[in-house]
C-alpha atoms as a PDB file:
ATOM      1  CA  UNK A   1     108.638 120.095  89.198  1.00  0.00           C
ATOM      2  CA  UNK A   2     110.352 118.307  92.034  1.00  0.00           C
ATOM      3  CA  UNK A   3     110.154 114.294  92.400  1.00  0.00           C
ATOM      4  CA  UNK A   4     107.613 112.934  95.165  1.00  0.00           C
ATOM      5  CA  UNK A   5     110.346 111.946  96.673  1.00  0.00           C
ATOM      6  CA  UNK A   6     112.046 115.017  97.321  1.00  0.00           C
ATOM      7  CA  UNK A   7     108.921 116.418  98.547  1.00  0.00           C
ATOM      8  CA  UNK A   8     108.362 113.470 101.122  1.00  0.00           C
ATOM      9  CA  UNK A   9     112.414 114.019 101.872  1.00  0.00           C
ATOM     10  CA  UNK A  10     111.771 117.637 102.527  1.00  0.00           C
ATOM     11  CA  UNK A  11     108.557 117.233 104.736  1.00  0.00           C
ATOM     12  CA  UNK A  12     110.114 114.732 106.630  1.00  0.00           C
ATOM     13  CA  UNK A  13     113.159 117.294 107.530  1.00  0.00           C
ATOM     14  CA  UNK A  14     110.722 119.611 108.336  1.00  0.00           C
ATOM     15  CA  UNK A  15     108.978 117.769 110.750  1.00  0.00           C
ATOM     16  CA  UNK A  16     112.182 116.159 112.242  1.00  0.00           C
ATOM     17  CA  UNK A  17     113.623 119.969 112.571  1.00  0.00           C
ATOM     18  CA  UNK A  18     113.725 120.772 116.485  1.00  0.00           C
ATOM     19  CA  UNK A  19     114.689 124.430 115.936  1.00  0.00           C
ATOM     20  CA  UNK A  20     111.759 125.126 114.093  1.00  0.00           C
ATOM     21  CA  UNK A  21     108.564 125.972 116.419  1.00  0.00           C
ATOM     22  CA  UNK A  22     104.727 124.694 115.351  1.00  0.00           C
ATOM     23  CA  UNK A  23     103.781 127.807 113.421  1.00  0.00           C
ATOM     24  CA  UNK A  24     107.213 127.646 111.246  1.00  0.00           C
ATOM     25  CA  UNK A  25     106.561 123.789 110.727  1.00  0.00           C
ATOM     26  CA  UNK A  26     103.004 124.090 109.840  1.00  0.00           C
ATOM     27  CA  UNK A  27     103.463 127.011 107.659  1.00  0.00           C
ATOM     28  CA  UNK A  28     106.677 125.392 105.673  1.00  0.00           C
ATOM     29  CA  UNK A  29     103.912 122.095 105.437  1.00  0.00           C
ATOM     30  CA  UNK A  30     101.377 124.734 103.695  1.00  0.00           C
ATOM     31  CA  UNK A  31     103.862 125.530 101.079  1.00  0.00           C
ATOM     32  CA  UNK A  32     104.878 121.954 100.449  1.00  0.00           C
ATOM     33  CA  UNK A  33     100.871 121.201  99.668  1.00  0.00           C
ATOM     34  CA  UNK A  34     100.710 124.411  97.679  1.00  0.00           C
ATOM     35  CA  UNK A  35     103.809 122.916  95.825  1.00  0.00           C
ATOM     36  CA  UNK A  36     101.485 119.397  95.767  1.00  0.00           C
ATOM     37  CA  UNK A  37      98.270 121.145  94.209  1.00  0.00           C
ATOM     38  CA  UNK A  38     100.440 122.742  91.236  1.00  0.00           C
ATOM     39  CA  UNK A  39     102.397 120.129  90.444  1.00  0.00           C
ATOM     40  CA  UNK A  40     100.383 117.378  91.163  1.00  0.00           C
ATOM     41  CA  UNK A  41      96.598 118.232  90.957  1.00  0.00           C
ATOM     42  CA  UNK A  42      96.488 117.027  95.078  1.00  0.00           C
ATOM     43  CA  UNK A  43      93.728 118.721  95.368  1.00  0.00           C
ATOM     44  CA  UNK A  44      89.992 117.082  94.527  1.00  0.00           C
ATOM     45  CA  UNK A  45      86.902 117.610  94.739  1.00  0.00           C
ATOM     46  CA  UNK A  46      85.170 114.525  96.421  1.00  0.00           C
ATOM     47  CA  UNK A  47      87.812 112.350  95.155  1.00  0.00           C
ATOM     48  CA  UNK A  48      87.479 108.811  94.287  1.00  0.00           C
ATOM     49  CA  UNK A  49      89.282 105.473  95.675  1.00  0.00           C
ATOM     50  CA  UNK A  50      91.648 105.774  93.072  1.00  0.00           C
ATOM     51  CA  UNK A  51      92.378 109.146  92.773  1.00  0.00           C
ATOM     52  CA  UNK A  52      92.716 108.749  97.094  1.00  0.00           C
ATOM     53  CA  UNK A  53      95.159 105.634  96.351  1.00  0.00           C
ATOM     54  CA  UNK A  54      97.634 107.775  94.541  1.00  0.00           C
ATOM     55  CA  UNK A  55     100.991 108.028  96.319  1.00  0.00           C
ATOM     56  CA  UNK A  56     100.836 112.040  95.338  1.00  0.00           C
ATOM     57  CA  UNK A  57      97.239 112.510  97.485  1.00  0.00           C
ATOM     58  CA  UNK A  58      98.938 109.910 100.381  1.00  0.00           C
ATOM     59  CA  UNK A  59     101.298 112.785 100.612  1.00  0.00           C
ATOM     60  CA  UNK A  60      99.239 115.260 100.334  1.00  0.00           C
ATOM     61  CA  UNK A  61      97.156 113.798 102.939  1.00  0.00           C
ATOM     62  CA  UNK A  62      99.664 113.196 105.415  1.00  0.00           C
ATOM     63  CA  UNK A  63     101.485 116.453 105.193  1.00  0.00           C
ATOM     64  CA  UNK A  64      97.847 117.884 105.898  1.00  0.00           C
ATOM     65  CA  UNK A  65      97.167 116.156 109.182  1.00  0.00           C
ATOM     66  CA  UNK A  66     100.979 117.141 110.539  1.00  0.00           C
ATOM     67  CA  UNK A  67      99.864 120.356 110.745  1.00  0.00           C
ATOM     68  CA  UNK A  68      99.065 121.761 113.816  1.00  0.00           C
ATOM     69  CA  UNK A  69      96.397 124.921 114.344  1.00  0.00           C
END
């Protein structure tokens, strides 16, 4: 299981990659929240203001709204 950190390290070198087009970026983002959801539980169920607090579902979060559809 890989730090929060190097997850945030990799999605921002993702994101800041020019040579990789939308649908490369957004499906490279996809993996990173798989990775999120395993490791981390990201994903919840009508979450509450704690659980939505958490620096791993911040992450999760914003790695979900860079993708593009």
């Amino acid at each position: 299981m890989r730090s929060l950190e190097k997850v945030k390290e990799e999605f921002e070198a993702v994101k800041n990659n020019e040579s990789l087009n939308t649908l490369q970026k957004t499906m490279r983002f996809v993996c990173l929240m798989d990775e999120l959801e395993h490791d981390y539980h990201t994903f919840i169920i009508n979450p509450t203001d704690e659980q939505l607090a958490s620096d791993e579902v911040k992450l999760y979060r914003e790695i979900s709204y860079a993708r593009k559809f």
